[in-house]
C-alpha atoms as a PDB file:
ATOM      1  CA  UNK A   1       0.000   0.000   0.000  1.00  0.00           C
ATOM      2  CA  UNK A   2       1.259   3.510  -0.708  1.00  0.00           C
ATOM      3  CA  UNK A   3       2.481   5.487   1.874  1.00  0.00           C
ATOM      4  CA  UNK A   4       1.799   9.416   1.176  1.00  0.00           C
ATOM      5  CA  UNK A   5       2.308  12.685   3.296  1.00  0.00           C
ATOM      6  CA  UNK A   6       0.981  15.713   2.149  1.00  0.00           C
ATOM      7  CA  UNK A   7       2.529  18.867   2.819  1.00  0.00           C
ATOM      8  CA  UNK A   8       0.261  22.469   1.780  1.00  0.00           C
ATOM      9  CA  UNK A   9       1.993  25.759   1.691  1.00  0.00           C
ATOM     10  CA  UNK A  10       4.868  24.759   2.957  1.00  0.00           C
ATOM     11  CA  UNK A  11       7.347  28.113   3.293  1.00  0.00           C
ATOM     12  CA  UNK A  12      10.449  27.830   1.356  1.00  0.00           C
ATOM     13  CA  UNK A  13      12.725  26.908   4.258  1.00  0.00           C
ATOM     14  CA  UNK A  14      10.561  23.826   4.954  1.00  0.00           C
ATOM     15  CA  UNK A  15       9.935  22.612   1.572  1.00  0.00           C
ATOM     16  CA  UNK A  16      13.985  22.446   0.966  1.00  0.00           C
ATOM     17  CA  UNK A  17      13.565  20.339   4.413  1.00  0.00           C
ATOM     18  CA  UNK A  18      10.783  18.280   2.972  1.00  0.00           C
ATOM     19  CA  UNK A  19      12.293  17.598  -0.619  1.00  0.00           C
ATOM     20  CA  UNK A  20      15.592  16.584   0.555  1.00  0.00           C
ATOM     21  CA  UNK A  21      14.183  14.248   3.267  1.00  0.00           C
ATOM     22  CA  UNK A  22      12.694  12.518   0.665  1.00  0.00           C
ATOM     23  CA  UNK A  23      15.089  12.587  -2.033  1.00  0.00           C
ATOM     24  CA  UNK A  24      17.599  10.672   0.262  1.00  0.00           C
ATOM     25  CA  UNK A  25      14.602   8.002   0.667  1.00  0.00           C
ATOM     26  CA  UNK A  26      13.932   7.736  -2.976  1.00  0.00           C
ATOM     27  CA  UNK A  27      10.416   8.493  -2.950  1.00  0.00           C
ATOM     28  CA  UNK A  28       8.379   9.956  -5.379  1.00  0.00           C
ATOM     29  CA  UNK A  29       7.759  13.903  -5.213  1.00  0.00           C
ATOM     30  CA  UNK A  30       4.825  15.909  -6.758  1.00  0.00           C
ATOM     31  CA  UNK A  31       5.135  19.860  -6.213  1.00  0.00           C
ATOM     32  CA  UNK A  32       2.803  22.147  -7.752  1.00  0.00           C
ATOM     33  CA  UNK A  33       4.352  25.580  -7.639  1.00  0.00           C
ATOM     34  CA  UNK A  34       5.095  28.594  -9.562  1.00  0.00           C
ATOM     35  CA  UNK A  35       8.902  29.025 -11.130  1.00  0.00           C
ATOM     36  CA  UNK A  36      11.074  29.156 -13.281  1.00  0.00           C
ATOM     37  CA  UNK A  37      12.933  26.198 -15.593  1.00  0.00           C
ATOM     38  CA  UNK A  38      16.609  26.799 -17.196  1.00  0.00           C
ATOM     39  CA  UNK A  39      18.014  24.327 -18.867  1.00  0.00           C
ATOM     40  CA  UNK A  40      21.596  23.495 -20.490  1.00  0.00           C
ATOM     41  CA  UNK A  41      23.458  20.965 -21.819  1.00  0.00           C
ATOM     42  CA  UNK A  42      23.304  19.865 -25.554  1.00  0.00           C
ATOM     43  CA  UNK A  43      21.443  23.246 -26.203  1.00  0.00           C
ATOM     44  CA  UNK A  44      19.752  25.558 -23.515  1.00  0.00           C
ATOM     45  CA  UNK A  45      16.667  27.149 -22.655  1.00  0.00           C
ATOM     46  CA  UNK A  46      14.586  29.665 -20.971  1.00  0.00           C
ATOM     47  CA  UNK A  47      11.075  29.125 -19.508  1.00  0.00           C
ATOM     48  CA  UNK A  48       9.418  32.224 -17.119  1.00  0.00           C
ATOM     49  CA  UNK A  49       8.141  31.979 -13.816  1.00  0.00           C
ATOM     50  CA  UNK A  50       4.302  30.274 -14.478  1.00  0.00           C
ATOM     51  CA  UNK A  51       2.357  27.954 -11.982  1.00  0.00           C
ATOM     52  CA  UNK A  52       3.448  24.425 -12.685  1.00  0.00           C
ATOM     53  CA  UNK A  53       4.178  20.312 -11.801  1.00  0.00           C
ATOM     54  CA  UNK A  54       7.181  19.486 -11.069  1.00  0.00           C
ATOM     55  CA  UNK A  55       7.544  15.327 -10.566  1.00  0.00           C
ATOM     56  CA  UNK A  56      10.671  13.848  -9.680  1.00  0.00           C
ATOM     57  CA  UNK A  57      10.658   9.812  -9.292  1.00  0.00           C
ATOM     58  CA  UNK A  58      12.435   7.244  -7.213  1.00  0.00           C
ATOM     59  CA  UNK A  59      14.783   6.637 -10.117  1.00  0.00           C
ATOM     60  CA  UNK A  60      15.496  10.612 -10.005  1.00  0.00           C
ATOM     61  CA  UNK A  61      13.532  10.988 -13.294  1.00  0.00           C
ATOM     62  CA  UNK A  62      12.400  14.949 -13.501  1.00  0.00           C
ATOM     63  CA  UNK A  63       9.209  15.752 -15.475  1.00  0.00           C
ATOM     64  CA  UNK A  64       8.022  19.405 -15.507  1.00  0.00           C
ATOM     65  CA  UNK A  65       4.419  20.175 -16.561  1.00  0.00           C
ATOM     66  CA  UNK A  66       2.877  22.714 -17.752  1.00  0.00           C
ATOM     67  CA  UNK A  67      -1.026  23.173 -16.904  1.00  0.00           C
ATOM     68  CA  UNK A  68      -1.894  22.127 -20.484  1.00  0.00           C
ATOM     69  CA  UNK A  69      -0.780  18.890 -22.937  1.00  0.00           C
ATOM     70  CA  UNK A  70       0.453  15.769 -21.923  1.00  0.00           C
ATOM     71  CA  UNK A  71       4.172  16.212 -22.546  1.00  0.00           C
ATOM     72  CA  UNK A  72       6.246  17.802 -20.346  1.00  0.00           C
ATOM     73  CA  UNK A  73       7.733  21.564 -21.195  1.00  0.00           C
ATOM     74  CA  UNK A  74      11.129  20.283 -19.758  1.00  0.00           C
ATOM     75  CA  UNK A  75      12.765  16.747 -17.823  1.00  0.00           C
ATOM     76  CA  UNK A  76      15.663  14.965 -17.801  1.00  0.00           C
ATOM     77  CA  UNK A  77      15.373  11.108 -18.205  1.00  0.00           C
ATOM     78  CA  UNK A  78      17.632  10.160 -15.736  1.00  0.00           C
ATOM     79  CA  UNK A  79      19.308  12.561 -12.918  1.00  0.00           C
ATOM     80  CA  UNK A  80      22.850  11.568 -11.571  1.00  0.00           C
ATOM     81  CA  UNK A  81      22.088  14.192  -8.681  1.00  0.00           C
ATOM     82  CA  UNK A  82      20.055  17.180  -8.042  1.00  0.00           C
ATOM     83  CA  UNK A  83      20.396  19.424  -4.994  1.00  0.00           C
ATOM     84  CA  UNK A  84      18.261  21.858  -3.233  1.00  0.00           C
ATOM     85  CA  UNK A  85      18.988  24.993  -1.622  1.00  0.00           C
ATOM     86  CA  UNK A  86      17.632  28.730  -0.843  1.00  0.00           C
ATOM     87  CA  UNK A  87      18.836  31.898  -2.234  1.00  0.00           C
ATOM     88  CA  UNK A  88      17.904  34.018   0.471  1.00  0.00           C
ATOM     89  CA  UNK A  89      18.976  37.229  -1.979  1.00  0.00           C
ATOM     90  CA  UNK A  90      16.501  35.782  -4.734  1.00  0.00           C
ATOM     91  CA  UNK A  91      14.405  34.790  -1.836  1.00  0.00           C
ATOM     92  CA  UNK A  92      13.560  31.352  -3.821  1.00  0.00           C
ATOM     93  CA  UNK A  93      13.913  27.371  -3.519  1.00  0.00           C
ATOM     94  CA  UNK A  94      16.217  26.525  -5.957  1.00  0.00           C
ATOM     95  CA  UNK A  95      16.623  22.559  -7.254  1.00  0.00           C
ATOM     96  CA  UNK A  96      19.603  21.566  -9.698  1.00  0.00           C
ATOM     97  CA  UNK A  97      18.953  18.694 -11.286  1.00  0.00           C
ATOM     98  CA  UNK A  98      22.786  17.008 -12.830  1.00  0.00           C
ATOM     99  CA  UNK A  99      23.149  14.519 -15.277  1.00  0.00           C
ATOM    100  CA  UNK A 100      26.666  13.676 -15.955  1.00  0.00           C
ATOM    101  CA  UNK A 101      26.528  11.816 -19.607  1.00  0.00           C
ATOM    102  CA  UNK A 102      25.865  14.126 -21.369  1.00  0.00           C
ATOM    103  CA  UNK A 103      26.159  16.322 -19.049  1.00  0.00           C
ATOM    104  CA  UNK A 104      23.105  18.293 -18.805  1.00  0.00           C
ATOM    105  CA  UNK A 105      21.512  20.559 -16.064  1.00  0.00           C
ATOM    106  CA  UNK A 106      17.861  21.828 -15.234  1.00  0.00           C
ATOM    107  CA  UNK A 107      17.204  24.503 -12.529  1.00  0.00           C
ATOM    108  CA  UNK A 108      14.005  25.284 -11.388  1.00  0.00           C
ATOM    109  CA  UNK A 109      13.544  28.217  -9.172  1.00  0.00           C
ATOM    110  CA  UNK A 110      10.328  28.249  -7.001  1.00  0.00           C
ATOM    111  CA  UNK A 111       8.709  31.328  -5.310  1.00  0.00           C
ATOM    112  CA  UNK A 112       5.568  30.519  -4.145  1.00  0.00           C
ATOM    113  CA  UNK A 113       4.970  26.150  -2.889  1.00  0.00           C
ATOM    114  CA  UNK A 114       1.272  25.120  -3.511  1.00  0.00           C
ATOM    115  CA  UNK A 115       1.889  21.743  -2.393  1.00  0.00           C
ATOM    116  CA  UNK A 116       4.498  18.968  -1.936  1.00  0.00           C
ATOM    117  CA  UNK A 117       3.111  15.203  -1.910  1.00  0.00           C
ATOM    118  CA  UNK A 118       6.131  12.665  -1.307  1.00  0.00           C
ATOM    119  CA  UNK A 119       4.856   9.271  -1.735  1.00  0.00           C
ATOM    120  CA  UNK A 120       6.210   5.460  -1.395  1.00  0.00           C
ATOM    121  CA  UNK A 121       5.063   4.004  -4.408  1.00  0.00           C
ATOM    122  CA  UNK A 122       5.580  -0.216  -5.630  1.00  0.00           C
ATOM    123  CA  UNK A 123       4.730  -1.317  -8.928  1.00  0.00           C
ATOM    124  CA  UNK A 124       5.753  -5.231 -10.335  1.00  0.00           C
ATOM    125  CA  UNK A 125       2.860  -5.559 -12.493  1.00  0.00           C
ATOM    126  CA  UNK A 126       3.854  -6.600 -16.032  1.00  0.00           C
ATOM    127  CA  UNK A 127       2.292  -4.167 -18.974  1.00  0.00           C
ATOM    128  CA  UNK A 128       0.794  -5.881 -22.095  1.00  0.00           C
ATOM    129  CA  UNK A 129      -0.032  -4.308 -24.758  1.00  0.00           C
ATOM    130  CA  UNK A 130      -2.535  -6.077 -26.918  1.00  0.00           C
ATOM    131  CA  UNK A 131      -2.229  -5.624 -30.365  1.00  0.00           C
ATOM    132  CA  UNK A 132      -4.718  -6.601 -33.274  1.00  0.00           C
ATOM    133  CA  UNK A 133      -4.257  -8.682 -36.606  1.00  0.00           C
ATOM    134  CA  UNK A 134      -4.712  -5.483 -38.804  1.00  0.00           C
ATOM    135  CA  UNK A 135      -1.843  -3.504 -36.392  1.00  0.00           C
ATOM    136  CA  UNK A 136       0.339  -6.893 -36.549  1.00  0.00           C
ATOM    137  CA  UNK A 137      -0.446  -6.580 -40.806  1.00  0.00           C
ATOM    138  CA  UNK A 138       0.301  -2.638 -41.016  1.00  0.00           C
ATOM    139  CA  UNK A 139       3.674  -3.262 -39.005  1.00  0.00           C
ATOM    140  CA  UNK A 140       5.316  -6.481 -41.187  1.00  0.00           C
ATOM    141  CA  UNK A 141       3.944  -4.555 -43.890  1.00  0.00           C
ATOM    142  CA  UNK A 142       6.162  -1.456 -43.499  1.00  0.00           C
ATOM    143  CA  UNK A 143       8.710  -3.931 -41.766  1.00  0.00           C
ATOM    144  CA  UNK A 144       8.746  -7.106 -43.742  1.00  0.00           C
ATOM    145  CA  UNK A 145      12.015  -8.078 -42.634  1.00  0.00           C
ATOM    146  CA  UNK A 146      11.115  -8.916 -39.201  1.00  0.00           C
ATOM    147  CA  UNK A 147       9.888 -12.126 -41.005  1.00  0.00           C
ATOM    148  CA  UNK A 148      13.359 -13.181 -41.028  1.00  0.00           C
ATOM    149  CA  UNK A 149      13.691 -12.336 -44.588  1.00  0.00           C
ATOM    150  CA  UNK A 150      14.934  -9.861 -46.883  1.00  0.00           C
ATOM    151  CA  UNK A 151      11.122  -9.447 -48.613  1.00  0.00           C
ATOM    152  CA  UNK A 152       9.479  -6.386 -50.490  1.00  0.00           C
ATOM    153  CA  UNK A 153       6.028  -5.468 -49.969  1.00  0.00           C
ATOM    154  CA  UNK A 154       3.420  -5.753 -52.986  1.00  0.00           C
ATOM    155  CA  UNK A 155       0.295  -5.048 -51.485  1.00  0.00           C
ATOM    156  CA  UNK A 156      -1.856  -5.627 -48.511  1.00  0.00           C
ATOM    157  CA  UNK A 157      -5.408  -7.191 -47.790  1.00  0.00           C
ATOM    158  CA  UNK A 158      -5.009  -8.503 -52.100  1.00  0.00           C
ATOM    159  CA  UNK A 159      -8.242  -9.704 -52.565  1.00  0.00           C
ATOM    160  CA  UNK A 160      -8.432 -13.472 -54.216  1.00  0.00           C
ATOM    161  CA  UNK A 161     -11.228 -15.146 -55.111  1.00  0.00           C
ATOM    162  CA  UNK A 162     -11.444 -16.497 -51.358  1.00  0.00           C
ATOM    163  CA  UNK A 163     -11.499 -13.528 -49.680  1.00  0.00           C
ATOM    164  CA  UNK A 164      -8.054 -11.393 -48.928  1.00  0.00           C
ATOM    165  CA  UNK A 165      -4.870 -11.704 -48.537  1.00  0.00           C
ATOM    166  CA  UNK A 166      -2.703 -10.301 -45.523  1.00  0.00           C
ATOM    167  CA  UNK A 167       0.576  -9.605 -46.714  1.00  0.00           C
ATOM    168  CA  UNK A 168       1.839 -10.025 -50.359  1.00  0.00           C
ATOM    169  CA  UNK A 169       5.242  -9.809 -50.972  1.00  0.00           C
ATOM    170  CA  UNK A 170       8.145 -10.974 -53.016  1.00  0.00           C
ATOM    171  CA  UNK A 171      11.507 -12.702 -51.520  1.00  0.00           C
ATOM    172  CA  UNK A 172      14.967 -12.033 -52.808  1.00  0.00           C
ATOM    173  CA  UNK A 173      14.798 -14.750 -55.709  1.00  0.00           C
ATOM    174  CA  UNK A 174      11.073 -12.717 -56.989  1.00  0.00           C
ATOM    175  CA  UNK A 175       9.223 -15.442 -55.679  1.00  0.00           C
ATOM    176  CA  UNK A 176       5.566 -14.686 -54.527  1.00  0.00           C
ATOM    177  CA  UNK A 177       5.033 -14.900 -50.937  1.00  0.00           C
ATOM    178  CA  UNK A 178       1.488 -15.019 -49.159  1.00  0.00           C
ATOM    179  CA  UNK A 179       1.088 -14.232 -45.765  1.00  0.00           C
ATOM    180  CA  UNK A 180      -1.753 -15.307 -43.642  1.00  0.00           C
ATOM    181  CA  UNK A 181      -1.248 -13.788 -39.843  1.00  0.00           C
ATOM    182  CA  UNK A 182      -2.305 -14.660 -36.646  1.00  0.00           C
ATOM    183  CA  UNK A 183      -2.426 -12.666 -33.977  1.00  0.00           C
ATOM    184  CA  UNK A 184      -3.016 -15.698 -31.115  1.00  0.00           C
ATOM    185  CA  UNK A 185      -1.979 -19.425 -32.296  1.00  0.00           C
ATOM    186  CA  UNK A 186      -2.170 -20.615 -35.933  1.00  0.00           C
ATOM    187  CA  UNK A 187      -4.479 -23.582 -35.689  1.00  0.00           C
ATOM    188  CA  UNK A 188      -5.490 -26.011 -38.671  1.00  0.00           C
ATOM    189  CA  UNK A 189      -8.148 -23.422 -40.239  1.00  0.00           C
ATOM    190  CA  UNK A 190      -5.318 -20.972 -40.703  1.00  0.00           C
ATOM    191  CA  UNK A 191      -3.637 -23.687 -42.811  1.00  0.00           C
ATOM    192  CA  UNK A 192      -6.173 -24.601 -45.041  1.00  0.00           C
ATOM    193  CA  UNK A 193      -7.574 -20.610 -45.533  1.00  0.00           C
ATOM    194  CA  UNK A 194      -3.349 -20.077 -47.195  1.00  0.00           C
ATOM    195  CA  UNK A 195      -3.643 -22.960 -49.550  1.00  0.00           C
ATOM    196  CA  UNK A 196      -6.818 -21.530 -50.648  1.00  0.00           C
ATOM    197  CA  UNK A 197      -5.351 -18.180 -51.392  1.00  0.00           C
ATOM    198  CA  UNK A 198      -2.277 -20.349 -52.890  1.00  0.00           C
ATOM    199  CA  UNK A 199      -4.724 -22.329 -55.014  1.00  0.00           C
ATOM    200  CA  UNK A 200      -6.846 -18.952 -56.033  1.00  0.00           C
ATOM    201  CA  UNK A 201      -3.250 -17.593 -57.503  1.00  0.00           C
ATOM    202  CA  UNK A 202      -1.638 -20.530 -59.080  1.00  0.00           C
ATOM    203  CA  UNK A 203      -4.968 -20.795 -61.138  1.00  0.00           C
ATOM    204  CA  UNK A 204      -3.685 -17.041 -63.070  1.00  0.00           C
ATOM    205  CA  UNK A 205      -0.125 -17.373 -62.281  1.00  0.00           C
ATOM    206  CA  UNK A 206       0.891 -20.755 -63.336  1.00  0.00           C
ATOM    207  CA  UNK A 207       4.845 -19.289 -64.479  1.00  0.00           C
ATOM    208  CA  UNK A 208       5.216 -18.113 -60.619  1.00  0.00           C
ATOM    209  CA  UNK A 209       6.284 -20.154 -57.667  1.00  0.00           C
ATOM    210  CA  UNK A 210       4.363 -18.904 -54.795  1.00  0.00           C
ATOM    211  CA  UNK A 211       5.178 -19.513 -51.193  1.00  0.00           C
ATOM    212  CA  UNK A 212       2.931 -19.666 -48.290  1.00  0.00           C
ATOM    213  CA  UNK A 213       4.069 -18.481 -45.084  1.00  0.00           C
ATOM    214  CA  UNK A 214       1.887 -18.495 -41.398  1.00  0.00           C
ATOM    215  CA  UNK A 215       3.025 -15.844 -39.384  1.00  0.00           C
ATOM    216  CA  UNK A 216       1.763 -16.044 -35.584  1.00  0.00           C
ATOM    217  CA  UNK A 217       3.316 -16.488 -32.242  1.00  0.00           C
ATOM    218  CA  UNK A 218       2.885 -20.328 -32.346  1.00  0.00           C
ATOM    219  CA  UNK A 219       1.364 -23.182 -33.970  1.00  0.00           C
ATOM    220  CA  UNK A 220      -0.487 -26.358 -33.139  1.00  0.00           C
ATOM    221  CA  UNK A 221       0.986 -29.480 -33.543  1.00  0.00           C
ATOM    222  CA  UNK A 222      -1.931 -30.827 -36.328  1.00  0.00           C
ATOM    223  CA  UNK A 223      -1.403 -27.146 -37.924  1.00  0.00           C
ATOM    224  CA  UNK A 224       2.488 -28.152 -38.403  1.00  0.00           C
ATOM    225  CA  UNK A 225       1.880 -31.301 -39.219  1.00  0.00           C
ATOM    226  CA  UNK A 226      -0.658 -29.829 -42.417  1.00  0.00           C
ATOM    227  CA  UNK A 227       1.973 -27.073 -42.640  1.00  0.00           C
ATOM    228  CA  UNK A 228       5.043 -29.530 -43.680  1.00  0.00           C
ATOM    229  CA  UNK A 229       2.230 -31.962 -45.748  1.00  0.00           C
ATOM    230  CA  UNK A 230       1.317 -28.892 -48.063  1.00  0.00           C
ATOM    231  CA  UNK A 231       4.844 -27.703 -47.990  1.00  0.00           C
ATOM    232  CA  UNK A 232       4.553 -23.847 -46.806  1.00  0.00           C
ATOM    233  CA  UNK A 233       5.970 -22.162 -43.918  1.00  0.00           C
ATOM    234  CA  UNK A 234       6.075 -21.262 -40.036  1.00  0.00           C
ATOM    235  CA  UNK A 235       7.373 -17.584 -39.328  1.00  0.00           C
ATOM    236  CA  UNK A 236       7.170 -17.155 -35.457  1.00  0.00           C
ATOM    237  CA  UNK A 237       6.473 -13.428 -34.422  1.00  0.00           C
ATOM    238  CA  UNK A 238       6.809 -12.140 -30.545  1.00  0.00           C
ATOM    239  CA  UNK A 239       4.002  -9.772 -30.093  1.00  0.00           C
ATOM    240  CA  UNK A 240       5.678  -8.029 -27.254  1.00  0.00           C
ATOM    241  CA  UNK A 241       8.122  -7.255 -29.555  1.00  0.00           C
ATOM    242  CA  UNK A 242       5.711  -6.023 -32.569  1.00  0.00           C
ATOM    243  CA  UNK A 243       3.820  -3.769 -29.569  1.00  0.00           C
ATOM    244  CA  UNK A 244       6.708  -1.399 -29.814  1.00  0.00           C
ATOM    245  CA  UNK A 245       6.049  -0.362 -33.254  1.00  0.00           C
ATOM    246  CA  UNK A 246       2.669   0.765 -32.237  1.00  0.00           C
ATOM    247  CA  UNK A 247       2.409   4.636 -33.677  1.00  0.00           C
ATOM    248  CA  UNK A 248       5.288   4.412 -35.414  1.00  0.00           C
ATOM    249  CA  UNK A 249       4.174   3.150 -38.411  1.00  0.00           C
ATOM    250  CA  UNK A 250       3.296   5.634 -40.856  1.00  0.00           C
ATOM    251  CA  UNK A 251       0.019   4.494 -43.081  1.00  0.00           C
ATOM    252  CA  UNK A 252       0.689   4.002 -46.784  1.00  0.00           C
ATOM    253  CA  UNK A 253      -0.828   3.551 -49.698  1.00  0.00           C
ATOM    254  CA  UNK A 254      -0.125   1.026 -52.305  1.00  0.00           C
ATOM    255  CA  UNK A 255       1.157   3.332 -54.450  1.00  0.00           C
ATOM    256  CA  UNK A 256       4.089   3.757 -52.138  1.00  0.00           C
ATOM    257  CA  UNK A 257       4.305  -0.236 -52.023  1.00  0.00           C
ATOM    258  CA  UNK A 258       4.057  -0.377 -55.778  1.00  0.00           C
ATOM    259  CA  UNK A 259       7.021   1.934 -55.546  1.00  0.00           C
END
């Protein structure tokens, strides 16, 4: 269970108190406040006292938000150290945070302390992200070679006299290649829709070889045993791995596969 202390309107001298206490324990550390952010290291920056959340986490990541848009305005991924003191001249809390490589260093200067929460905070739960068939299709699309092979996209969801295909795509030696995807195990009725879609092309194509290729995290053992009788393929794909393309693939048209 979380362990959180609140702290409101703490004065300056106290909240230097409070946010080193629990720096040293590694908590976590919200502070709304108003200040001021400079920044510099690879370039460097400027940002004007405004009212503001400032997060620092146990693993001395600093986020700084601004009351609008879900990215924060500055933050360093990782600090090495940060220290807090008062200028009793500028009359403000001030809090260096250091990273060493690169080097890099934010300072935020704070006037006026809404609020300080320092909280114990345990998290072990594993994140899945759960991906569909048509998100698994738009990333071996624009990424074909996570299929193990150097292969070129043709065209996606080619419709056949069956229904559609996934993935077309040529291999290195201009073979056809079909791709029928999975996005939980590849069970006998995955099999026997590819030969279909195989069958529907050789009966226009008869001068092509055409492969057939199954691409899902696993396979039952009667699918593999079909898969090696009709002679097409297994490609294994590790959806936490795909997961991580999510949003980075840009949409395309065929045109730019015909390209």
């Amino acid at each position: 269970m979380a362990k959180v202390i609140v702290h409101e309107e703490p004065s300056l001298e106290e909240a230097k108190k409070i946010v080193k206490n629990a720096l040293s324990k590694k908590k976590n550390i919200y502070i709304l406040a108003n200040c001021s952010v400079d920044y510099f290291g690879r370039s460097s920056s400027h940002l004007e006292f405004g009212e503001r959340l400032i997060i620092i986490k146990s693993d001395g990541a600093l986020l700084i938000h601004r009351p609008v848009g879900h990215s924060p305005v500055n933050w360093q991924p990782e600090t090495s150290y940060i220290d807090v003191s008062y200028d009793s001249e500028e009359e403000v809390l001030v809090m260096k945070a250091l990273r060493t490589r690169p080097r890099e260093v934010v300072t935020i200067k704070l006037d006026n302390i809404f609020l300080i929460v320092e909280a114990e905070l345990y998290d072990s739960g594993a994140f899945y992200m759960h991906i569909s068939e048509k998100e698994i299709r738009d990333i071996l699309a624009a990424n074909p070679e996570i299929l193990g092979e150097k292969f070129t996209t043709i065209d996606i969801e080619k419709k056949v006299e069956p229904g559609f295909i996934d993935l077309y795509l040529r291999d290195e030696k201009g073979n056809v290649v079909v791709v029928e995807i999975k996005r939980l195990t590849a069970r006998v009725d995955a099999i026997r829709q590819l030969k279909k879609y195989i069958n529907s092309l050789k009966s226009h194509m008869r001068t092509e070889r055409i492969r057939g290729i199954i691409a899902a995290p696993s396979i039952t053992k009667k699918a593999q045993e079909l898969l090696l009788k009709e002679k097409l393929e297994f490609k294994q794909i590790n959806i936490e791995a795909l997961s991580k393309y999510v949003g980075k693939t840009e949409k395309r048209s065929l045109f730019d596969y015909l390209k």
